[in-house]
PDB file of N, CA and C in Angstrom:
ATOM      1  N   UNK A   1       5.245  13.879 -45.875  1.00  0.00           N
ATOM      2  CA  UNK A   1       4.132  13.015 -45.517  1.00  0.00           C
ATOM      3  C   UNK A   1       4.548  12.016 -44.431  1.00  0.00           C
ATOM      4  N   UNK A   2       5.467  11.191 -44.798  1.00  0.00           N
ATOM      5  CA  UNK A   2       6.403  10.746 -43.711  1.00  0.00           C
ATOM      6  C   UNK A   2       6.552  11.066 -42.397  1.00  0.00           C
ATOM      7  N   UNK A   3       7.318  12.334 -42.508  1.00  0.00           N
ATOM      8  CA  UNK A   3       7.581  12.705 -41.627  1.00  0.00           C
ATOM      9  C   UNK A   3       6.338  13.347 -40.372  1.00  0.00           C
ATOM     10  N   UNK A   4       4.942  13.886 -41.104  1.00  0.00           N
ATOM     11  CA  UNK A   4       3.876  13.354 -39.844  1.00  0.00           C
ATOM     12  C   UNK A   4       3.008  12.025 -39.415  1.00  0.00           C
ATOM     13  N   UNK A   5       3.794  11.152 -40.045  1.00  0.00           N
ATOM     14  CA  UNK A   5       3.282   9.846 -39.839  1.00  0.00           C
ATOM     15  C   UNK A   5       4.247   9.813 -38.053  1.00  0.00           C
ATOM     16  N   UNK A   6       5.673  10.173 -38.544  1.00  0.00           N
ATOM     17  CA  UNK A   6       6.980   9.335 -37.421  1.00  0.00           C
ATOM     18  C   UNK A   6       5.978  10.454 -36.346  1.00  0.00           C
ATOM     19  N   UNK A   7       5.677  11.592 -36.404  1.00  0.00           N
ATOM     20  CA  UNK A   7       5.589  12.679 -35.315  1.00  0.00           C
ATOM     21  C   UNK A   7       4.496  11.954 -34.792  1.00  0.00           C
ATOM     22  N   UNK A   8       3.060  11.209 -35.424  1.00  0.00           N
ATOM     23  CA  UNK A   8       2.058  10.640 -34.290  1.00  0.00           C
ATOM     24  C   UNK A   8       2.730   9.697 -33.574  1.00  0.00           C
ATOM     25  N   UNK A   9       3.362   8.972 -33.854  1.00  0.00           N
ATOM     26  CA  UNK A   9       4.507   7.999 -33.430  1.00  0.00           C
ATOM     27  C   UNK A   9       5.297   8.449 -32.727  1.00  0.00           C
ATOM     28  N   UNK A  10       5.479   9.426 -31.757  1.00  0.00           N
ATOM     29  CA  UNK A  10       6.413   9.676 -30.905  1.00  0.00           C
ATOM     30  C   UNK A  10       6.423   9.122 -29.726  1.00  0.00           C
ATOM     31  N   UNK A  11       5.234   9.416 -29.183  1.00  0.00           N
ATOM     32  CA  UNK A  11       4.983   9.077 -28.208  1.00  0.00           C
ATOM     33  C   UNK A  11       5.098   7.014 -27.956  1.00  0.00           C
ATOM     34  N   UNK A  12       4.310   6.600 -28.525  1.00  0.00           N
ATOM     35  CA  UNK A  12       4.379   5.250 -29.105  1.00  0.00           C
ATOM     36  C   UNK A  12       5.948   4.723 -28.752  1.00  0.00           C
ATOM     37  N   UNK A  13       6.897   5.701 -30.039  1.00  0.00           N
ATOM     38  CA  UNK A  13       8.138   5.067 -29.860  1.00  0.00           C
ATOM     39  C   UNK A  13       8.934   5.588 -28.830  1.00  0.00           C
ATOM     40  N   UNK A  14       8.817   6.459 -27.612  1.00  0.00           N
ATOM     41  CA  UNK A  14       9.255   6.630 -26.279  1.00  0.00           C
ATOM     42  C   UNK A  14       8.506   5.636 -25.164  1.00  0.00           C
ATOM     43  N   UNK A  15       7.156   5.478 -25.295  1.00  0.00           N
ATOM     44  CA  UNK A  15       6.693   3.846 -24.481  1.00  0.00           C
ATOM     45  C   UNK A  15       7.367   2.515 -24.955  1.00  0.00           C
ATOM     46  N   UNK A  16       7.945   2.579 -25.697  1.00  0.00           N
ATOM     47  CA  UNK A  16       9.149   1.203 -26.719  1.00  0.00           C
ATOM     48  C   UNK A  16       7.719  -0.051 -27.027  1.00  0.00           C
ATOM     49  N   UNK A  17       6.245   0.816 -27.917  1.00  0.00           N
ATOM     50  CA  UNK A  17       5.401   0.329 -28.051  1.00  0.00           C
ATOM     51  C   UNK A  17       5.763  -0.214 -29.646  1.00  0.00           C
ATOM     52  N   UNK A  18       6.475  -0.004 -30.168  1.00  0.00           N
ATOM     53  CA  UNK A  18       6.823  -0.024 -31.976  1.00  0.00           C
ATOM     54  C   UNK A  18       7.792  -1.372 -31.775  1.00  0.00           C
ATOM     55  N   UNK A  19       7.436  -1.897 -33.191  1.00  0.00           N
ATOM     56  CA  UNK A  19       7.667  -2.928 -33.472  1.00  0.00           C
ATOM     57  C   UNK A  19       9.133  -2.868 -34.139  1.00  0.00           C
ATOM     58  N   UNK A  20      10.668  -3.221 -33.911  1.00  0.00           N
ATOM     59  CA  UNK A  20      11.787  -2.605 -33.824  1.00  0.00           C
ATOM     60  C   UNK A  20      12.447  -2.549 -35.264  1.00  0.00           C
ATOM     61  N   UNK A  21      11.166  -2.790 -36.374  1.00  0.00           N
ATOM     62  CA  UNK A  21      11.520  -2.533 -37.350  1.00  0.00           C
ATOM     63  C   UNK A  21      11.220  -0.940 -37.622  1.00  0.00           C
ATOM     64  N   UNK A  22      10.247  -0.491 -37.206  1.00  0.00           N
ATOM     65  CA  UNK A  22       9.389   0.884 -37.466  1.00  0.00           C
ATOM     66  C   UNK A  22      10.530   1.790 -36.816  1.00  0.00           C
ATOM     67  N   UNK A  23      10.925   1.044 -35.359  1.00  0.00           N
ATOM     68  CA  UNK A  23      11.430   2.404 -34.454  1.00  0.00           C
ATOM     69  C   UNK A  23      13.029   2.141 -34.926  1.00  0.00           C
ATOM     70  N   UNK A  24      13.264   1.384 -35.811  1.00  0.00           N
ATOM     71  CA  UNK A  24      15.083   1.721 -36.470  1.00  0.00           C
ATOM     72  C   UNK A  24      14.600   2.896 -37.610  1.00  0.00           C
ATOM     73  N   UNK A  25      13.494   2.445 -38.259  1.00  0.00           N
ATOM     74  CA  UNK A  25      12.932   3.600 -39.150  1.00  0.00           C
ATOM     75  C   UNK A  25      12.772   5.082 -39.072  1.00  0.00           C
ATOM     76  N   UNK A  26      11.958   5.295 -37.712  1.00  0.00           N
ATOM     77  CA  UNK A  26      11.995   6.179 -37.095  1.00  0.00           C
ATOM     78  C   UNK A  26      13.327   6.964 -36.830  1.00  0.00           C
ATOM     79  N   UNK A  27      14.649   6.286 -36.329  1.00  0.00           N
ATOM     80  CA  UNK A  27      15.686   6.433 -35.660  1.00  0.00           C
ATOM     81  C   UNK A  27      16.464   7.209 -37.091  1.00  0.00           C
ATOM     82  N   UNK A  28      16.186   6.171 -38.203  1.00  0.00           N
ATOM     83  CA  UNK A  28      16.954   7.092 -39.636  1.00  0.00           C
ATOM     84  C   UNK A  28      16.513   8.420 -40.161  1.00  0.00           C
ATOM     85  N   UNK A  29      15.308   8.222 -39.529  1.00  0.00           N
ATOM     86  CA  UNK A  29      14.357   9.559 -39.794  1.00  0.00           C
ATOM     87  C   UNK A  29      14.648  10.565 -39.098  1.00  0.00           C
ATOM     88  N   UNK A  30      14.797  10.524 -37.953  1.00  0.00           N
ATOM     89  CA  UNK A  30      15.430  11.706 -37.330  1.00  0.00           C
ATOM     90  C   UNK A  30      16.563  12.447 -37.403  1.00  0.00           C
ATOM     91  N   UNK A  31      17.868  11.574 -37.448  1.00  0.00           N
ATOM     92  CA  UNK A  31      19.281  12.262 -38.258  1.00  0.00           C
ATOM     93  C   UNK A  31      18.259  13.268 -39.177  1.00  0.00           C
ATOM     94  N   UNK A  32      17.664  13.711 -40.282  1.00  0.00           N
ATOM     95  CA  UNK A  32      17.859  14.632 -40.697  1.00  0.00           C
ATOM     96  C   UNK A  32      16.057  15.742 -40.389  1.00  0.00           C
ATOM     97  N   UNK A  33      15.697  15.739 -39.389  1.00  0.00           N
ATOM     98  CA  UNK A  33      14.673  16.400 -38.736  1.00  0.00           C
ATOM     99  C   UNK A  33      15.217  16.740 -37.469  1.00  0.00           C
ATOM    100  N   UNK A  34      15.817  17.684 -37.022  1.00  0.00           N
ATOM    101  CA  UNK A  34      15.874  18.112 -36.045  1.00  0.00           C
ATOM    102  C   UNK A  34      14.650  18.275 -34.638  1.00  0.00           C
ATOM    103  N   UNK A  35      13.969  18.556 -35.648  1.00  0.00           N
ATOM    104  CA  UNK A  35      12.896  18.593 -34.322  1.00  0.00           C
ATOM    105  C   UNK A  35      12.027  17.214 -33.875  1.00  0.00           C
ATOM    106  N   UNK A  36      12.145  16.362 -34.806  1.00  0.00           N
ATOM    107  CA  UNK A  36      11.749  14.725 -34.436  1.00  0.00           C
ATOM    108  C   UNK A  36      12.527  13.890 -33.362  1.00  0.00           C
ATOM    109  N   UNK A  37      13.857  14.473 -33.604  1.00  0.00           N
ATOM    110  CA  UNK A  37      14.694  14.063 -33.192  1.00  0.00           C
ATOM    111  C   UNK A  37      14.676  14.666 -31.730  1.00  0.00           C
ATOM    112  N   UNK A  38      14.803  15.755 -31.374  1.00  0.00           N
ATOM    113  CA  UNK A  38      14.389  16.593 -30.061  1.00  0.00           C
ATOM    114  C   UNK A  38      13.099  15.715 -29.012  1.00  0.00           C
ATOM    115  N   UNK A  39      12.201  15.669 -30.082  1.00  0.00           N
ATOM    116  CA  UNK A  39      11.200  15.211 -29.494  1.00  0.00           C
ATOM    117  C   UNK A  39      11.307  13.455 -29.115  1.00  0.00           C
ATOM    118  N   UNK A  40      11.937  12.854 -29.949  1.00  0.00           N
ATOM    119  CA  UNK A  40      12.118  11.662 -29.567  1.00  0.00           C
ATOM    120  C   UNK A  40      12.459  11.151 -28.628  1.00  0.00           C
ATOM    121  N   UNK A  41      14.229  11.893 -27.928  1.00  0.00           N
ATOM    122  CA  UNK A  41      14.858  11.722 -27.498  1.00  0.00           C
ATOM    123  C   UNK A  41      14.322  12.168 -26.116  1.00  0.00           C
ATOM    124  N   UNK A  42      13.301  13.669 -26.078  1.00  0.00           N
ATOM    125  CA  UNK A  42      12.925  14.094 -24.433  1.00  0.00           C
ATOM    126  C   UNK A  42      11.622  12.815 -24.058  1.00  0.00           C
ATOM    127  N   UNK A  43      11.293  12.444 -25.212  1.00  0.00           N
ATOM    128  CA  UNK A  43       9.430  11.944 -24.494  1.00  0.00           C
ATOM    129  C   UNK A  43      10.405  10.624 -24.062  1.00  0.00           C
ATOM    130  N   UNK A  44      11.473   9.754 -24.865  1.00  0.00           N
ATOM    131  CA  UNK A  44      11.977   8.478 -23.759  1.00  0.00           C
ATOM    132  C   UNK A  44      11.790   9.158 -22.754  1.00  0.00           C
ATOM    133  N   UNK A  45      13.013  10.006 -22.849  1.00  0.00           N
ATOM    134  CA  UNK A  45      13.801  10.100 -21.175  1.00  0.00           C
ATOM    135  C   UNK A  45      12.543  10.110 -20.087  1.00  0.00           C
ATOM    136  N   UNK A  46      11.828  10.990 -20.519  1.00  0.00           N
ATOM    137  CA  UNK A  46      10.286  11.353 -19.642  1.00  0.00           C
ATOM    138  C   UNK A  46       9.821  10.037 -19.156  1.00  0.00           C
ATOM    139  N   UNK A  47       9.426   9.139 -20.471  1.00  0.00           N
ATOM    140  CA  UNK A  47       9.169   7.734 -19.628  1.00  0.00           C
ATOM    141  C   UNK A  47      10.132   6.918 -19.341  1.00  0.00           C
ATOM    142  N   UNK A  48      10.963   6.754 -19.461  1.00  0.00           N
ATOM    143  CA  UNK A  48      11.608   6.036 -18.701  1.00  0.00           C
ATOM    144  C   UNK A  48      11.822   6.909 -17.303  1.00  0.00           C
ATOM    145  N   UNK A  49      12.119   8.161 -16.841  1.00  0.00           N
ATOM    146  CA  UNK A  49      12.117   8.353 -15.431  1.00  0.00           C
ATOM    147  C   UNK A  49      10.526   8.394 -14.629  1.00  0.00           C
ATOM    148  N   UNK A  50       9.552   8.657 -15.521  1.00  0.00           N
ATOM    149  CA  UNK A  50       8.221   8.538 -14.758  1.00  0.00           C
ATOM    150  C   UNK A  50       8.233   6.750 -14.632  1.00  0.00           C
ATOM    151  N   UNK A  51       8.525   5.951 -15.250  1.00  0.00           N
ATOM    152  CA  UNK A  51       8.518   4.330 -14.945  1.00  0.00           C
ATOM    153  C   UNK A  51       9.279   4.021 -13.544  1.00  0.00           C
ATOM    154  N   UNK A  52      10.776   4.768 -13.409  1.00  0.00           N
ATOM    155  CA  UNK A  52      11.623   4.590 -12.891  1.00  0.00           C
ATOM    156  C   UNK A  52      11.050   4.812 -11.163  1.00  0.00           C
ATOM    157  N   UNK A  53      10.133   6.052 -11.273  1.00  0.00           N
ATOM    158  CA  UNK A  53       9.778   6.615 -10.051  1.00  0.00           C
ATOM    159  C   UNK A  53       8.924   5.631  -9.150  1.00  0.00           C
ATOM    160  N   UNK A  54       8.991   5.793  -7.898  1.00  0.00           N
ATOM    161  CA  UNK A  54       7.849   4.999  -7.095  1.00  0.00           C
ATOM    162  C   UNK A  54       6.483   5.242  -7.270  1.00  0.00           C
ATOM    163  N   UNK A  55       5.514   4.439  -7.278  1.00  0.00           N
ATOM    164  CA  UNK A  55       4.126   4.663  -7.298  1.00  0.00           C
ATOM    165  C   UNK A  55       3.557   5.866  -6.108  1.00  0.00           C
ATOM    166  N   UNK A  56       2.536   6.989  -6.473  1.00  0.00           N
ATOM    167  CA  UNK A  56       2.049   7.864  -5.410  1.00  0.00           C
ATOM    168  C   UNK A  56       1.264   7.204  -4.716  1.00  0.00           C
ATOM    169  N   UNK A  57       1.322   7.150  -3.075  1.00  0.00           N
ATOM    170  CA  UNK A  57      -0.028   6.343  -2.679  1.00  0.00           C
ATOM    171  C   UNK A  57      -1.144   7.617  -2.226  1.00  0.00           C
ATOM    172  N   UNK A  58      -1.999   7.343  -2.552  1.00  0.00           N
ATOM    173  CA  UNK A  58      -3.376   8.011  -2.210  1.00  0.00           C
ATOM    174  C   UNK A  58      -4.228   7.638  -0.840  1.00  0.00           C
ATOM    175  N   UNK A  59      -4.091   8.192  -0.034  1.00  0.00           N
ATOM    176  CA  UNK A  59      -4.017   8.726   1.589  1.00  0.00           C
ATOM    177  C   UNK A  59      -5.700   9.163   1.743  1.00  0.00           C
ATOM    178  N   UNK A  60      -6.145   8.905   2.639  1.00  0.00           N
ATOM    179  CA  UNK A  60      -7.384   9.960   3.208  1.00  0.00           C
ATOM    180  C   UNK A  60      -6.715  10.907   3.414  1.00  0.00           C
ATOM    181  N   UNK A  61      -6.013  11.436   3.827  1.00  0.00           N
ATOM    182  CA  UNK A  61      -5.587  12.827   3.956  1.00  0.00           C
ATOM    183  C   UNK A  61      -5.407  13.584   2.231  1.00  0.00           C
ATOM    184  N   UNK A  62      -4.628  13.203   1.679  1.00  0.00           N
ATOM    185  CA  UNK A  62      -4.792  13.255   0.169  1.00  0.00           C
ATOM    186  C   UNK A  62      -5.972  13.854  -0.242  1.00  0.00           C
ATOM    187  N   UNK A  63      -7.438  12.554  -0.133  1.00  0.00           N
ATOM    188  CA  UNK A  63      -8.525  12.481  -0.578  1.00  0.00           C
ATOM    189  C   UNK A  63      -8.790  14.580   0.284  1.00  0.00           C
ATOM    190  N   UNK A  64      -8.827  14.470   1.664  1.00  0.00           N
ATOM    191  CA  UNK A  64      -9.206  15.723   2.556  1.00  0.00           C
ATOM    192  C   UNK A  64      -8.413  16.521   1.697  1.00  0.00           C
ATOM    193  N   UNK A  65      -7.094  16.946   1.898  1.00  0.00           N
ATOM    194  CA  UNK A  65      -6.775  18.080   0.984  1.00  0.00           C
ATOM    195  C   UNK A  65      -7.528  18.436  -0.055  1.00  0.00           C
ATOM    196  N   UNK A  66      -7.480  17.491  -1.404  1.00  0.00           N
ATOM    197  CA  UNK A  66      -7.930  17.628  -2.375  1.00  0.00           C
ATOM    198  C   UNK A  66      -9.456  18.739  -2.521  1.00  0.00           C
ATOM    199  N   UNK A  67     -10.327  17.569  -1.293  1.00  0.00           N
ATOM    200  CA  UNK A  67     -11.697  18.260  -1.322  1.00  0.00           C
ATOM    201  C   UNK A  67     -11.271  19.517  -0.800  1.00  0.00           C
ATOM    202  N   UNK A  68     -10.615  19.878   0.294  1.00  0.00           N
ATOM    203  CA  UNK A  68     -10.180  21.505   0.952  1.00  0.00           C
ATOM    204  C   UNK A  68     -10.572  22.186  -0.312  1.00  0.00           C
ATOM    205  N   UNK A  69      -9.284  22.152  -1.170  1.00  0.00           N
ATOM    206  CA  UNK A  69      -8.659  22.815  -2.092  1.00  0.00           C
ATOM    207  C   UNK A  69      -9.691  23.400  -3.117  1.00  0.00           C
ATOM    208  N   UNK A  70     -10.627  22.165  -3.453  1.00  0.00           N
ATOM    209  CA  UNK A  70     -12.093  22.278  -4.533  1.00  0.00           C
ATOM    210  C   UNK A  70     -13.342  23.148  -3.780  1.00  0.00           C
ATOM    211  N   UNK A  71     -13.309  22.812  -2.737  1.00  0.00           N
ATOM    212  CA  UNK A  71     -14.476  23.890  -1.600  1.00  0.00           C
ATOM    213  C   UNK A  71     -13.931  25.221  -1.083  1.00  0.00           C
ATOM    214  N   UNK A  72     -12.478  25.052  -1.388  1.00  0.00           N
ATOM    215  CA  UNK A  72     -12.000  26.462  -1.203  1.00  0.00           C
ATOM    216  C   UNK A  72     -12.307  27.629  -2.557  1.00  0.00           C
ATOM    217  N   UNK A  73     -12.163  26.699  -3.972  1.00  0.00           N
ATOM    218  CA  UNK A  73     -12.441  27.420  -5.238  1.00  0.00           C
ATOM    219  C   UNK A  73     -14.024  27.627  -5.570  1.00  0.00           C
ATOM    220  N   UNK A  74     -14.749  26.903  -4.387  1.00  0.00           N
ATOM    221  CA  UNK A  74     -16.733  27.284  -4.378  1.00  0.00           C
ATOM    222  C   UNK A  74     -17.110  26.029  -5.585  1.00  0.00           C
ATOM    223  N   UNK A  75     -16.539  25.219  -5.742  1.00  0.00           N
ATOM    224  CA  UNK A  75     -17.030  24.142  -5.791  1.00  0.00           C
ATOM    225  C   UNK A  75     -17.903  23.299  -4.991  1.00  0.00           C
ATOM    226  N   UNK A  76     -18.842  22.838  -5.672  1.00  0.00           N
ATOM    227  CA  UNK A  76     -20.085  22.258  -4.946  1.00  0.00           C
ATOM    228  C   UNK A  76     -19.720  20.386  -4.987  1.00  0.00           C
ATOM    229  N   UNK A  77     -19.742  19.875  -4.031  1.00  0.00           N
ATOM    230  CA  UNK A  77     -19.732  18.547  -4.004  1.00  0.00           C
ATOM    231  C   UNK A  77     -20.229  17.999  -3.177  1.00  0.00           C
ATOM    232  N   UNK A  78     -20.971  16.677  -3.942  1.00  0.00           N
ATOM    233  CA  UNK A  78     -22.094  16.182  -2.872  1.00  0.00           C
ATOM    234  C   UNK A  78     -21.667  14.230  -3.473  1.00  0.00           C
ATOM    235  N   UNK A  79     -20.375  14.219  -2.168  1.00  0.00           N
ATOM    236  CA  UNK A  79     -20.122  12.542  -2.178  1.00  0.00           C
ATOM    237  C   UNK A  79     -21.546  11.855  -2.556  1.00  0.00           C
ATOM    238  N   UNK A  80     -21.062  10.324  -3.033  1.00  0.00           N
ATOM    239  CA  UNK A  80     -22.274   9.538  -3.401  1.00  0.00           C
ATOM    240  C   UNK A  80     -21.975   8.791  -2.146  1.00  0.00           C
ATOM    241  N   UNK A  81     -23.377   7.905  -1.355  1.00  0.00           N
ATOM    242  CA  UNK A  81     -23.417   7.618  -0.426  1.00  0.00           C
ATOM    243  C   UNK A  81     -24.382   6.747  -0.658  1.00  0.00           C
ATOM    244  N   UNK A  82     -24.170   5.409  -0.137  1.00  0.00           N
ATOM    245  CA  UNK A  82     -24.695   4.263  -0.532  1.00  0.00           C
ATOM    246  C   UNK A  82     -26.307   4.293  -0.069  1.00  0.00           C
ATOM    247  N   UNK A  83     -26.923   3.982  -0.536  1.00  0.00           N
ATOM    248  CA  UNK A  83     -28.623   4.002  -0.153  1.00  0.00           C
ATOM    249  C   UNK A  83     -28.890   3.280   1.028  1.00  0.00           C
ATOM    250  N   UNK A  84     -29.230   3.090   2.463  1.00  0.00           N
ATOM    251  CA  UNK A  84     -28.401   2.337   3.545  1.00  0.00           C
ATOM    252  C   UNK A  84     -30.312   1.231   3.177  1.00  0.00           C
ATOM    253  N   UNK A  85     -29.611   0.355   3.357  1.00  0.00           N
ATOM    254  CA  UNK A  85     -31.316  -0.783   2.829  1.00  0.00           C
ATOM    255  C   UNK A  85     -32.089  -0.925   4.195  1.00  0.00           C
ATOM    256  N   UNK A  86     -31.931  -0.321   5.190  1.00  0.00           N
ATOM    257  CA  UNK A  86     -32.789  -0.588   6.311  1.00  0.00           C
ATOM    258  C   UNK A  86     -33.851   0.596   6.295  1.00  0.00           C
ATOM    259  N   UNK A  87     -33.148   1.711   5.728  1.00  0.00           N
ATOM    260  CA  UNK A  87     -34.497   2.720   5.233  1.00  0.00           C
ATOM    261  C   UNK A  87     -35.678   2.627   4.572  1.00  0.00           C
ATOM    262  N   UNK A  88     -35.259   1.608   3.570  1.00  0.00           N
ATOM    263  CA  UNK A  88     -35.980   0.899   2.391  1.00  0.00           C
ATOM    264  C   UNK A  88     -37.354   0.366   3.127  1.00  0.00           C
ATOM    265  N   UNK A  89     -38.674   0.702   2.187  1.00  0.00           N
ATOM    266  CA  UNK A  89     -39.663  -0.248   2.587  1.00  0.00           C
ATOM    267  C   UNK A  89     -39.847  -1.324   1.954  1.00  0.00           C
ATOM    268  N   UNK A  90     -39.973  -2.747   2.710  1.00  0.00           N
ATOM    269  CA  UNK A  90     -40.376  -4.181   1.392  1.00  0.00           C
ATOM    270  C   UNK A  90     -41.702  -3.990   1.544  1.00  0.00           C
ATOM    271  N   UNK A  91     -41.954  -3.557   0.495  1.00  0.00           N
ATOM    272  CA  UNK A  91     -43.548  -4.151  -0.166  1.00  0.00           C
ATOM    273  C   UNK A  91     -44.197  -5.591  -0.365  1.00  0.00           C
ATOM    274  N   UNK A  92     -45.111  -6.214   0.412  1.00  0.00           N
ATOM    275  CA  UNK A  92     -45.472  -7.554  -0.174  1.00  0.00           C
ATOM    276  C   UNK A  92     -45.983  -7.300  -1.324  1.00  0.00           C
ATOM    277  N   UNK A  93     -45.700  -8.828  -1.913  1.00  0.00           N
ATOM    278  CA  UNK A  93     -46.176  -9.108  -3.193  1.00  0.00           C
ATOM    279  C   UNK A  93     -47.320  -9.296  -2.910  1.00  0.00           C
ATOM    280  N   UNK A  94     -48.521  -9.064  -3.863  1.00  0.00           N
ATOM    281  CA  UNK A  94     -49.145  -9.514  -3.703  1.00  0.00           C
ATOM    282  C   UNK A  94     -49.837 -10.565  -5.190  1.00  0.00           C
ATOM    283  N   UNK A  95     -50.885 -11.678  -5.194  1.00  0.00           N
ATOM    284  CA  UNK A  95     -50.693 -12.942  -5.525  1.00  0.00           C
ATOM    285  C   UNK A  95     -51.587 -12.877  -6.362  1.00  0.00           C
TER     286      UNK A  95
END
């Protein structure tokens, strides 16, 4: 029973989101689960090198590929485009 409590908790205790009483808990728990233990040990490493990495910056060119790529698979896309207000008619009030 335990032991799928620590497994929703993996993830949690590789973000170092657990409170360091739970994740010493966790830590005794694994010595004898092999596969908790597997899993513990890859999801850190994972975040700590995705933290470690530089941020992606997102490019108009980026944005262009992307759409290429989606109109190449016959995807239909129709950007939203601001309503331009000089088209607009003002109606008087009337009193």
């Amino acid at each position: 029973m335990k032991q799928d409590f620590y497994r929703k908790l993996v993830d949690m205790y590789a973000g170092g989101e657990l409170p360091e009483e739970l994740e010493q808990e966790m830590e005794w728990a694994s010595f004898g689960d092999p596969e908790l233990s597997h899993d513990m040990v890859t999801m850190r490493k994972t975040v700590e090198l995705l933290r470690t990495m530089p941020k992606p910056e997102f490019t108009e060119e980026s944005n262009q590929r992307i759409l290429m790529k989606l109109y190449s698979k016959g995807t239909e896309i129709v950007p939203k485009q601001p309503t331009v207000l000089y088209l607009q008619y003002q109606l008087p009030i009337q009193s």
